[in-house]
C-alpha atoms as a PDB file:
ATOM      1  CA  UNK A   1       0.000   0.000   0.000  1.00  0.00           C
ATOM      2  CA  UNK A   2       1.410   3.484  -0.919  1.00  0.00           C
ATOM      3  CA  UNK A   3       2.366   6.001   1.812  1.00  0.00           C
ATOM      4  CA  UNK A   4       1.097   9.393   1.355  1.00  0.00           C
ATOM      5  CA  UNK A   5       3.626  12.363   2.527  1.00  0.00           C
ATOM      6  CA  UNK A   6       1.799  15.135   2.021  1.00  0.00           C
ATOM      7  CA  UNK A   7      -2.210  15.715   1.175  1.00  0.00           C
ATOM      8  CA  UNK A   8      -3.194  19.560   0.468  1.00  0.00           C
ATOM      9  CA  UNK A   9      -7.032  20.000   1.132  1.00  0.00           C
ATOM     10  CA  UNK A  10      -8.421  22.949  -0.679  1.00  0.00           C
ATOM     11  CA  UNK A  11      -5.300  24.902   0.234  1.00  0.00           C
ATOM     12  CA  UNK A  12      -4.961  29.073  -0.129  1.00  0.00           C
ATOM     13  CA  UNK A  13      -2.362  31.342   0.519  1.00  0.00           C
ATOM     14  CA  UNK A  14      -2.353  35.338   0.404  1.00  0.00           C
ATOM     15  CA  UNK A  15       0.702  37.259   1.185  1.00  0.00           C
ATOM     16  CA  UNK A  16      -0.546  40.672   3.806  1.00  0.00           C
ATOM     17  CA  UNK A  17      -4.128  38.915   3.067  1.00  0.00           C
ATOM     18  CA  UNK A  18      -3.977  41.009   0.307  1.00  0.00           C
ATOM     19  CA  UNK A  19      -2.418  38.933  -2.878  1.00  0.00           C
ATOM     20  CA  UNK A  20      -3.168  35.879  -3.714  1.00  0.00           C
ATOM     21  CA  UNK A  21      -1.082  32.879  -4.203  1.00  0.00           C
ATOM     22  CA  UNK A  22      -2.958  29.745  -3.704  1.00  0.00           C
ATOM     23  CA  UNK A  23      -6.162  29.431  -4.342  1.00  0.00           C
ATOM     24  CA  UNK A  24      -7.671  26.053  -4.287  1.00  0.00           C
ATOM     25  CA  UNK A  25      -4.836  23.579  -4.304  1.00  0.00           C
ATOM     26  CA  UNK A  26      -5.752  19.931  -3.635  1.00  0.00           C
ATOM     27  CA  UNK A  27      -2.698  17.374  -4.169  1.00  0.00           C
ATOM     28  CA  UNK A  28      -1.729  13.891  -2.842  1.00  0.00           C
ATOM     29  CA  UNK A  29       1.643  13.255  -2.523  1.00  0.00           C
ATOM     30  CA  UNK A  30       3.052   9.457  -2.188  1.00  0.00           C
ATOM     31  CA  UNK A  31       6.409   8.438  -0.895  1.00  0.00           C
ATOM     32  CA  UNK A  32       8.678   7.822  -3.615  1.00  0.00           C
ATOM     33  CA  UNK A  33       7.081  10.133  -6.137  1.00  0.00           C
ATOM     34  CA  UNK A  34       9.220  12.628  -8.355  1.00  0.00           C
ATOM     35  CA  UNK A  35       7.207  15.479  -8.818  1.00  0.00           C
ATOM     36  CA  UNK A  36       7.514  18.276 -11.058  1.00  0.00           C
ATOM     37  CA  UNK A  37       5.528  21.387 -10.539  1.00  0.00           C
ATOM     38  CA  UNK A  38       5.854  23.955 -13.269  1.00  0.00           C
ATOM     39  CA  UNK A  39       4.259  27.149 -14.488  1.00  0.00           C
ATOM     40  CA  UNK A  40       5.249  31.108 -15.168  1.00  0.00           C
ATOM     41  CA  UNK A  41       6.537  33.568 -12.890  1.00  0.00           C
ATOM     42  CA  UNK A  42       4.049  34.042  -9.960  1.00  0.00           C
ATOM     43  CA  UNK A  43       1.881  31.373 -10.114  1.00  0.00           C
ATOM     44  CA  UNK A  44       2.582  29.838  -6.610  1.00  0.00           C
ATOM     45  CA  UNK A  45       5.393  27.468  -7.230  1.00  0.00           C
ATOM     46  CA  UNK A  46       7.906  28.553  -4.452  1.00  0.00           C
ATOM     47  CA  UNK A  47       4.506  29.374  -1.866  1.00  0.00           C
ATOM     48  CA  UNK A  48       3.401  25.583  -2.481  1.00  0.00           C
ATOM     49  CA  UNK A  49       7.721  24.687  -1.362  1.00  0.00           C
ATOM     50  CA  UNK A  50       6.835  26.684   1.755  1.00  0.00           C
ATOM     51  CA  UNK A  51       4.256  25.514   2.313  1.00  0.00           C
ATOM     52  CA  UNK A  52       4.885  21.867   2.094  1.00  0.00           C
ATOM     53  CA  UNK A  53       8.056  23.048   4.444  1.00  0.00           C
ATOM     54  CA  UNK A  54       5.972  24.333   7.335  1.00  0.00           C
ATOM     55  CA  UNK A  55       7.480  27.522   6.548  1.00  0.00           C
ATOM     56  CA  UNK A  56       3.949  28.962   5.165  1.00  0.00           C
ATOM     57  CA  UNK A  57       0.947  28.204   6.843  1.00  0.00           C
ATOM     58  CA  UNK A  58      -3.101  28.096   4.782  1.00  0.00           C
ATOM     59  CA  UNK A  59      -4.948  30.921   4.896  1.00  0.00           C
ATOM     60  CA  UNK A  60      -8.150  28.194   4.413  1.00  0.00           C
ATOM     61  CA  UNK A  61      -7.515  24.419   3.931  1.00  0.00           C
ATOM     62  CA  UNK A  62      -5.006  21.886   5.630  1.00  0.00           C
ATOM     63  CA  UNK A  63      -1.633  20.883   4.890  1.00  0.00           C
ATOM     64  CA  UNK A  64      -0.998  16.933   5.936  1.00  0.00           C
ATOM     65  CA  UNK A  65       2.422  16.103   6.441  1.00  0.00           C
ATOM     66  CA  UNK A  66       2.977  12.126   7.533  1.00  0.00           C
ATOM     67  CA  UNK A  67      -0.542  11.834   8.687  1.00  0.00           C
ATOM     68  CA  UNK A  68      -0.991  14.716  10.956  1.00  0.00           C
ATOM     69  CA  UNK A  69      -1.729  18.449  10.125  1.00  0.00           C
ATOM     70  CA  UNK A  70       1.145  20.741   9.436  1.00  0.00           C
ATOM     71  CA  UNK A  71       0.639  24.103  11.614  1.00  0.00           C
ATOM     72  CA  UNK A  72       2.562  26.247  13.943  1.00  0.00           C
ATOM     73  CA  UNK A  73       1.180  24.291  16.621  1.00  0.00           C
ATOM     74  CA  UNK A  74       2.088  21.191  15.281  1.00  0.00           C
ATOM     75  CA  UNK A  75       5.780  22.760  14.594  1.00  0.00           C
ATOM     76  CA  UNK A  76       5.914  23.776  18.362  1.00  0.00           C
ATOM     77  CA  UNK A  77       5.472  20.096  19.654  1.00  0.00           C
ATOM     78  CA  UNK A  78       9.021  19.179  20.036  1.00  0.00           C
ATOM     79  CA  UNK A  79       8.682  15.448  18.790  1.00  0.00           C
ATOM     80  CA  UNK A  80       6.651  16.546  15.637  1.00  0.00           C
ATOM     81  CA  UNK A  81       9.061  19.192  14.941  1.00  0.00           C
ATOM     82  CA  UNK A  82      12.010  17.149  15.033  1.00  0.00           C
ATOM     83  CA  UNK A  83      10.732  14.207  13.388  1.00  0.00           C
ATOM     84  CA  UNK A  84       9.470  16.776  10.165  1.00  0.00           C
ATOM     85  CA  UNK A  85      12.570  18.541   9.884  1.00  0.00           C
ATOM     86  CA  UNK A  86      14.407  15.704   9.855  1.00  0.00           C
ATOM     87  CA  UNK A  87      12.406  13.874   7.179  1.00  0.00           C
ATOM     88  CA  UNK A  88      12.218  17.032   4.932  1.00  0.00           C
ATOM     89  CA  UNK A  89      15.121  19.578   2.803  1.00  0.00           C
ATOM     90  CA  UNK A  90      13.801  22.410   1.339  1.00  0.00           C
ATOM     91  CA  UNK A  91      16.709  24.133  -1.364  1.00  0.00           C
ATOM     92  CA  UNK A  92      16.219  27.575  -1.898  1.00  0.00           C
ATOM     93  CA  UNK A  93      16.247  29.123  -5.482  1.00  0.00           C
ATOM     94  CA  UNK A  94      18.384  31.857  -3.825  1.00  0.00           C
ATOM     95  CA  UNK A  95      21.240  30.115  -1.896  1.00  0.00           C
ATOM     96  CA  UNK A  96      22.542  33.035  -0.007  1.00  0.00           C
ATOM     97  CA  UNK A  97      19.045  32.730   2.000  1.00  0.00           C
ATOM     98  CA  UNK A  98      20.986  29.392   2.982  1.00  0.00           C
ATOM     99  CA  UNK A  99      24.268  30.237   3.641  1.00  0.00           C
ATOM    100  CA  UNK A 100      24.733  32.181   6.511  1.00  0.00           C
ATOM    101  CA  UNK A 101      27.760  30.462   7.974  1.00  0.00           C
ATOM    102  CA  UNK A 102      31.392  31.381   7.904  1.00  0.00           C
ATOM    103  CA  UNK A 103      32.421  28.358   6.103  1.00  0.00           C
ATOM    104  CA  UNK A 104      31.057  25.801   3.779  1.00  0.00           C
ATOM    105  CA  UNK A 105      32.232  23.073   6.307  1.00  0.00           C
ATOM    106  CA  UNK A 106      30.058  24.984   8.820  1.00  0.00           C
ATOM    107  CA  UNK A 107      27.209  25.643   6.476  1.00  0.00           C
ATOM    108  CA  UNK A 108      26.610  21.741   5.583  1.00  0.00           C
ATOM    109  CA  UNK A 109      26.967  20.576   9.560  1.00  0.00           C
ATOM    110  CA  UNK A 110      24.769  23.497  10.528  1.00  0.00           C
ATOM    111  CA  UNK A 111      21.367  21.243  10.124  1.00  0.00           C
ATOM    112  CA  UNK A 112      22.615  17.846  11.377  1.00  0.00           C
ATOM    113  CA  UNK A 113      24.042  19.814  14.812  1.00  0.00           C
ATOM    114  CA  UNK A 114      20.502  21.253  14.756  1.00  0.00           C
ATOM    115  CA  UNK A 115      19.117  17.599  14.674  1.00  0.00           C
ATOM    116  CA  UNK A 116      21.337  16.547  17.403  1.00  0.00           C
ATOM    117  CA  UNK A 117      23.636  13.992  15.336  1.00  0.00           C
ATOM    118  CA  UNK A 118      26.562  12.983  16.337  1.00  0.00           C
ATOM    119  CA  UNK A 119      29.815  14.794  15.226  1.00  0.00           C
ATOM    120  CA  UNK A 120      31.987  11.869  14.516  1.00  0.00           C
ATOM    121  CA  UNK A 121      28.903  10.903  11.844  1.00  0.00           C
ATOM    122  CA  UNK A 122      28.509  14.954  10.888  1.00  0.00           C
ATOM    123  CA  UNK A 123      31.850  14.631   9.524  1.00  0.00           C
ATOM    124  CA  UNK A 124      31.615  11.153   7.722  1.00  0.00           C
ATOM    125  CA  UNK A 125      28.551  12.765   5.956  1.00  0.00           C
ATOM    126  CA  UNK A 126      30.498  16.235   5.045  1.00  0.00           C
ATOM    127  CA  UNK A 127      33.508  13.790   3.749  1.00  0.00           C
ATOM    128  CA  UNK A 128      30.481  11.614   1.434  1.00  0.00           C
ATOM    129  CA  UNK A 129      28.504  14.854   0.391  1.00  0.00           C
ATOM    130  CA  UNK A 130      31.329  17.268  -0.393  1.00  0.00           C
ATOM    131  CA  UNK A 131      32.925  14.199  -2.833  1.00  0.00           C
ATOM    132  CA  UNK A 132      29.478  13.668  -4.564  1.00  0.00           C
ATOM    133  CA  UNK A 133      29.137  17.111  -5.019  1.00  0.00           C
ATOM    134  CA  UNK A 134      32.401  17.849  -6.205  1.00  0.00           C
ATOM    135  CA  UNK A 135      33.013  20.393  -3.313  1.00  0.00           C
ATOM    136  CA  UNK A 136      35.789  19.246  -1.605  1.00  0.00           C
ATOM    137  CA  UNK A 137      37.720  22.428  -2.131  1.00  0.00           C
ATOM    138  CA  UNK A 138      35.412  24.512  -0.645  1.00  0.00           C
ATOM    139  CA  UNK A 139      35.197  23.284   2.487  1.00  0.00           C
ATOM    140  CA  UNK A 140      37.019  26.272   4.536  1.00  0.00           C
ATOM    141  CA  UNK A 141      36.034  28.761   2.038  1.00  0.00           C
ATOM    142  CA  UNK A 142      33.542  31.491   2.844  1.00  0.00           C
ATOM    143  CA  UNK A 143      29.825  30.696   0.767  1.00  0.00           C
ATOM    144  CA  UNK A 144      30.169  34.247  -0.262  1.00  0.00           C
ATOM    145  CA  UNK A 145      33.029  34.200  -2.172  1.00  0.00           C
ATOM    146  CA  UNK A 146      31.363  31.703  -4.653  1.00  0.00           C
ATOM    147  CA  UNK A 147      30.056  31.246  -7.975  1.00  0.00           C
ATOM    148  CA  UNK A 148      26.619  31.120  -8.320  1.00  0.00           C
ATOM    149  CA  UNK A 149      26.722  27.339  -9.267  1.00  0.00           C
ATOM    150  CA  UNK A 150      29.310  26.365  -6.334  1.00  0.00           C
ATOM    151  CA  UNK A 151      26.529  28.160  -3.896  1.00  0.00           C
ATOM    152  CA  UNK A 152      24.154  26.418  -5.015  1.00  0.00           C
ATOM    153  CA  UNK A 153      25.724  23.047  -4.673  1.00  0.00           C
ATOM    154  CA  UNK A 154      26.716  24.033  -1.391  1.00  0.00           C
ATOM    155  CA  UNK A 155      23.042  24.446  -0.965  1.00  0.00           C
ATOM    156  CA  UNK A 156      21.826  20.893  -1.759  1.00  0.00           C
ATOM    157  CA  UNK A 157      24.871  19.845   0.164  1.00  0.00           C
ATOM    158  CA  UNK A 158      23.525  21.447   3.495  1.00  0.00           C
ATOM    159  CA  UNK A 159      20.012  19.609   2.432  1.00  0.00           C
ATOM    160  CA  UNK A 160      21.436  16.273   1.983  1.00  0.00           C
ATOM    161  CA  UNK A 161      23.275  16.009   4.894  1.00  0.00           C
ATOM    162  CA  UNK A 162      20.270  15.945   7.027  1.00  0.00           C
ATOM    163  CA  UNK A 163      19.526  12.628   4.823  1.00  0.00           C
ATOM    164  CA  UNK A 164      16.086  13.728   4.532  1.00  0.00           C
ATOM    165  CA  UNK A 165      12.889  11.328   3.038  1.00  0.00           C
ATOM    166  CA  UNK A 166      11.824  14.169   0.907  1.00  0.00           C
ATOM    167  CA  UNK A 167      13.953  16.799  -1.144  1.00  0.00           C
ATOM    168  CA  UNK A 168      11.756  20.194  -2.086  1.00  0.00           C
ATOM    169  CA  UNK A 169      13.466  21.720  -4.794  1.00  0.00           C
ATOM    170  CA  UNK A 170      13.212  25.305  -5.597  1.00  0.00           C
ATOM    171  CA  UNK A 171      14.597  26.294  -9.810  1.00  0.00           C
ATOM    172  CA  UNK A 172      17.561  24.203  -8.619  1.00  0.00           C
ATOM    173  CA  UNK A 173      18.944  24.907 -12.214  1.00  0.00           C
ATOM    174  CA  UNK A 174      18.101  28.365 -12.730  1.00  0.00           C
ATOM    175  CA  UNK A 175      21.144  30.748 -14.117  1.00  0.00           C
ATOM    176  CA  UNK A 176      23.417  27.706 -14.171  1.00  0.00           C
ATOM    177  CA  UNK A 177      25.784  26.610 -17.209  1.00  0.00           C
ATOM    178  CA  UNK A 178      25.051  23.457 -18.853  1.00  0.00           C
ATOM    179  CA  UNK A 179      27.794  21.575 -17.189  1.00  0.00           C
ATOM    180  CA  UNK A 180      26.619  23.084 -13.702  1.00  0.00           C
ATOM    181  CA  UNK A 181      23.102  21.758 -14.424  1.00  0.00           C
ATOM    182  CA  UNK A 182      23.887  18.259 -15.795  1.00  0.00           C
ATOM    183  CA  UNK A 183      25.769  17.981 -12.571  1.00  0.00           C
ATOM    184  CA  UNK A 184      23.157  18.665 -10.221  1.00  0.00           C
ATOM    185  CA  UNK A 185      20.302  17.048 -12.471  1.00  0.00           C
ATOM    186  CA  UNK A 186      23.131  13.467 -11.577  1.00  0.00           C
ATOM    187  CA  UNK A 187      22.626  14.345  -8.168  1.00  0.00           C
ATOM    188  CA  UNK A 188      18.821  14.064  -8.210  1.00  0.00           C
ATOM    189  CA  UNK A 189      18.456  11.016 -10.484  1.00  0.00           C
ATOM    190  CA  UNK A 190      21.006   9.386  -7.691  1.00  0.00           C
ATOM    191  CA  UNK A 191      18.312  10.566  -5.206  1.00  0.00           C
ATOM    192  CA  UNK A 192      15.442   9.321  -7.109  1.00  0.00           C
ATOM    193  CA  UNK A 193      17.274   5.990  -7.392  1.00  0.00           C
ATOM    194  CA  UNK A 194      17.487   5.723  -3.841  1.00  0.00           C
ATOM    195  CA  UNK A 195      13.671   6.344  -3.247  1.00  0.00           C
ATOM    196  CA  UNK A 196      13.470  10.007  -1.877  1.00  0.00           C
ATOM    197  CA  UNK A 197      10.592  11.209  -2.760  1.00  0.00           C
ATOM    198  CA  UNK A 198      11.792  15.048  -4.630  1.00  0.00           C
ATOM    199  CA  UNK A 199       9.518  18.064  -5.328  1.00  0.00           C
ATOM    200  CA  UNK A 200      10.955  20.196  -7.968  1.00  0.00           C
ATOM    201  CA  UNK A 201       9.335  23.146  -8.533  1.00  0.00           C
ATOM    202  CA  UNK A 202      10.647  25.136 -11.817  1.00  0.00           C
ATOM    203  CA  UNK A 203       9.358  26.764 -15.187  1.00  0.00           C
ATOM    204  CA  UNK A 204      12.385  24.721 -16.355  1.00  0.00           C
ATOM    205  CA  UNK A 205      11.269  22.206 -18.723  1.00  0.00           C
ATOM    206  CA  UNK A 206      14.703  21.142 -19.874  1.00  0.00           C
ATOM    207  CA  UNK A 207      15.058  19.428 -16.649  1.00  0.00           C
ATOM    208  CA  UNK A 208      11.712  17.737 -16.320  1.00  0.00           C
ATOM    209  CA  UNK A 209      11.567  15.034 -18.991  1.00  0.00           C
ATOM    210  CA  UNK A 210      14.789  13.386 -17.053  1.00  0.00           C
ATOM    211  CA  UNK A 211      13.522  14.027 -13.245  1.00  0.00           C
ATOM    212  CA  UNK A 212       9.826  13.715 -12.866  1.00  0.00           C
ATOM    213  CA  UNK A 213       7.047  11.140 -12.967  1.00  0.00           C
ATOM    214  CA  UNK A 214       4.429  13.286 -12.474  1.00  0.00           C
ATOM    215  CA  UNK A 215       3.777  16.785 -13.487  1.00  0.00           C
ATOM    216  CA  UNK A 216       1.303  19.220 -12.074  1.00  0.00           C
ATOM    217  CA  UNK A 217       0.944  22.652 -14.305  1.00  0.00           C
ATOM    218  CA  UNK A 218       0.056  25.765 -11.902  1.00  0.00           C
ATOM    219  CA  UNK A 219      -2.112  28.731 -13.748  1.00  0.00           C
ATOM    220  CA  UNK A 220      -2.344  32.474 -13.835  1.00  0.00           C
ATOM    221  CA  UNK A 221      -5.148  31.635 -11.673  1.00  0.00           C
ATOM    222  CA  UNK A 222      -2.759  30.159  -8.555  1.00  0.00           C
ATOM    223  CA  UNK A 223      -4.972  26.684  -9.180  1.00  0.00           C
ATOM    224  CA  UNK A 224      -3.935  23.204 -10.690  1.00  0.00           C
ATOM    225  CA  UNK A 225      -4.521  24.217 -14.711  1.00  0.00           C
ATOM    226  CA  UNK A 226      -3.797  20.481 -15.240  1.00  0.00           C
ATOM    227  CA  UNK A 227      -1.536  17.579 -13.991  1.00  0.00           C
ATOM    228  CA  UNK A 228      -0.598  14.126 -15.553  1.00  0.00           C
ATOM    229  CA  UNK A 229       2.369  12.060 -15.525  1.00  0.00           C
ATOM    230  CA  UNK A 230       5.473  13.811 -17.373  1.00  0.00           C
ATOM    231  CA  UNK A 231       5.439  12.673 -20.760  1.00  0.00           C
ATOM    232  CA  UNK A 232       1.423  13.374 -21.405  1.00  0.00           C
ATOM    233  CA  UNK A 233       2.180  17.479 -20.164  1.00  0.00           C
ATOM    234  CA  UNK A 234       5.121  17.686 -22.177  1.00  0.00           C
ATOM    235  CA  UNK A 235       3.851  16.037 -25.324  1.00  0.00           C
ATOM    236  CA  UNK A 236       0.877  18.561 -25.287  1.00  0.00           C
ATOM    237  CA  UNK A 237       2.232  22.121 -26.949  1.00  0.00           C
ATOM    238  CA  UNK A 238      -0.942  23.710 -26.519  1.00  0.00           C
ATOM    239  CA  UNK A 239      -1.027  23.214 -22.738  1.00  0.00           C
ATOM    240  CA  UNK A 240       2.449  24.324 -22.616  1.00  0.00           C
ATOM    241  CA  UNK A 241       2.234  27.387 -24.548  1.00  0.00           C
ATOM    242  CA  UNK A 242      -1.024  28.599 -23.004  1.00  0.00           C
ATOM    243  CA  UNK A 243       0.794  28.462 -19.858  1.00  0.00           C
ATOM    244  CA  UNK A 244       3.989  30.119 -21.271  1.00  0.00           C
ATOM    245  CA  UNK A 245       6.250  27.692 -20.318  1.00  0.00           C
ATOM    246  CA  UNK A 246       7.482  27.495 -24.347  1.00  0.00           C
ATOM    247  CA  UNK A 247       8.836  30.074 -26.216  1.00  0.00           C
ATOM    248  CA  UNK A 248       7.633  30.871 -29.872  1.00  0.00           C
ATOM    249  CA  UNK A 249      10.652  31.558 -32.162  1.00  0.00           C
ATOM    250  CA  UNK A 250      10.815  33.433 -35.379  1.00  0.00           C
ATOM    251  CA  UNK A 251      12.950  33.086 -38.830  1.00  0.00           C
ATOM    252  CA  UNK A 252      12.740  34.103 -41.838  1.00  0.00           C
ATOM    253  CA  UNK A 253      13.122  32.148 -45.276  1.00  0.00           C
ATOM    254  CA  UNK A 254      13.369  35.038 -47.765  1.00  0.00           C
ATOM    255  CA  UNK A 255      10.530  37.143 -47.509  1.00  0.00           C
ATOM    256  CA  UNK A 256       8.451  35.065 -45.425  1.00  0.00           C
ATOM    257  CA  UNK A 257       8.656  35.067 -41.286  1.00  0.00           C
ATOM    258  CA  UNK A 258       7.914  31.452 -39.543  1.00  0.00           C
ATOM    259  CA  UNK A 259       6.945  30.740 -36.434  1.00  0.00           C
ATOM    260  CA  UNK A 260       7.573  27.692 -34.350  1.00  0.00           C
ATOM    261  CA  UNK A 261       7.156  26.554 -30.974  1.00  0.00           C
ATOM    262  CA  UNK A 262      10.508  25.323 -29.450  1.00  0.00           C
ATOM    263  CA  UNK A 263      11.569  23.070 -26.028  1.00  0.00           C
ATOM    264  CA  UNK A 264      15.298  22.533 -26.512  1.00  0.00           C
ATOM    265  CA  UNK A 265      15.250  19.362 -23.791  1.00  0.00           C
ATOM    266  CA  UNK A 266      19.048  18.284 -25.304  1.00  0.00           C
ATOM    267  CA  UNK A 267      20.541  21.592 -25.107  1.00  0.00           C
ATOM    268  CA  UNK A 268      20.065  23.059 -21.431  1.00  0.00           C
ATOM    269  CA  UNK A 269      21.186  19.359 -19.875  1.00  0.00           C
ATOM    270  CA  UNK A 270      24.078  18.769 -22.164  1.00  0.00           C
ATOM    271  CA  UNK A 271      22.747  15.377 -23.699  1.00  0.00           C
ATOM    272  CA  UNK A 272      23.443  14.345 -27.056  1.00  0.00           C
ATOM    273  CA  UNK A 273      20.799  12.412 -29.256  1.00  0.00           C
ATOM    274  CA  UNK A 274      22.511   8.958 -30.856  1.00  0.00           C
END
């Protein structure tokens, strides 16, 4: 029998009361899924992350998280609150909301401290994480004196060293080089493999066909405009292009101008077709 991690009941979300986010979310997430949740700018997809993180609490609706509501007073029962935050890893889009410690060593120990794990097995898991991640040599080096990519790295490094259940993703790729991003996307599909259930949340379709089973489309209107598993929602243009998440591109052939729909899923992840 499937698990179910997370169940949103008619969930909605305004920032100062004032503008909306959410309005009417309903979702069943089971362990093990690999989610995708795509859509423009300012549709909800980083609200639903916080959401989902116990960061953000409904304004109507319930959250379930492992069977019981998620809510400040749920957060505030000690055993709850350390059982959640161990079992979830939410990456920020914007890393330096992560990194606020004066070295990447400290940075990726930071959580597991938190958690109360030991140090002798802190450092085994900084020693595993900083070789997957190709990080080694960043270790004793401020987070602010790196790259955008190397941050961001650091990032999921912090995450994964709490050995969460459940990885919530925020544009993980976003303003990354090609290499950068084929990196990371290894990292995931290593995750995946392992049976962590991952929440991506991204207007990045480049990175979808690869990670995610399941795709659910968010709309102008901060509802579900449509979900389905990933090849159905990718396969459909019109879905994608009423929701802007393609881009129309124009050329001419001598006096005549053409336009064509285009999502380059070889080019941003570095893969070559045979």
């Amino acid at each position: 029998m499937n698990e179910i991690i997370f169940e949103l009941k008619d969930v909605h979300y305004s920032y100062l009361n004032r503008y909306p986010a959410m309005c009417g979310i309903d979702m069943t997430i089971q362990r093990g899924e690999n989610i995708a949740v795509v859509g423009a700018n300012g549709t909800g997809k980083s609200t639903l992350l916080y959401l989902l993180d116990g960061l953000l609490f409904p304004d109507k609706g319930k959250v379930m998280a492992f069977g019981q509501e998620l809510s400040e007073q749920s957060l505030i029962e000690e055993q709850f609150s350390h059982s959640f935050r161990s079992k979830v890893g939410l990456v920020f889009q914007n890393a330096d909301i992560q990194l606020f410690c004066p070295s990447v060593r400290e940075d990726i120990s930071f959580g597991p401290l938190q958690l109360g794990i030991d140090e002798d097995e802190i450092k085994k898991r900084i020693t595993n994480i900083s070789g997957l991640l190709d990080i080694q040599q960043l270790l004793d080096r401020s987070p602010h004196q790196l790259s955008i990519g190397e941050k961001r790295r650091v990032a999921i490094a912090s995450v994964l060293a709490i050995e969460p259940d459940v990885l919530l993703l925020d544009e993980p790729t976003a303003g990354l080089d090609p290499l950068t991003v084929r990196h990371i996307v290894d990292i995931l599909l290593e995750a995946k493999s392992r049976g962590n259930t991952i929440i991506t949340a991204t207007h990045d379709l480049h990175i979808v066909a690869e990670m995610a089973d399941i795709v659910y489309v968010l709309g102008r209107d901060k509802k579900i405009f449509a979900s389905g598993n990933a090849s159905d929602i990718l396969s459909d243009e019109e879905l994608l292009r009423n929701n802007n998440l393609i881009h129309i591109h124009s050329h001419k052939h001598i006096n005549v101008i053409h336009n064509h729909s285009h999502l380059h899923l070889e080019h941003e992840l570095g893969i070559v077709s045979p």
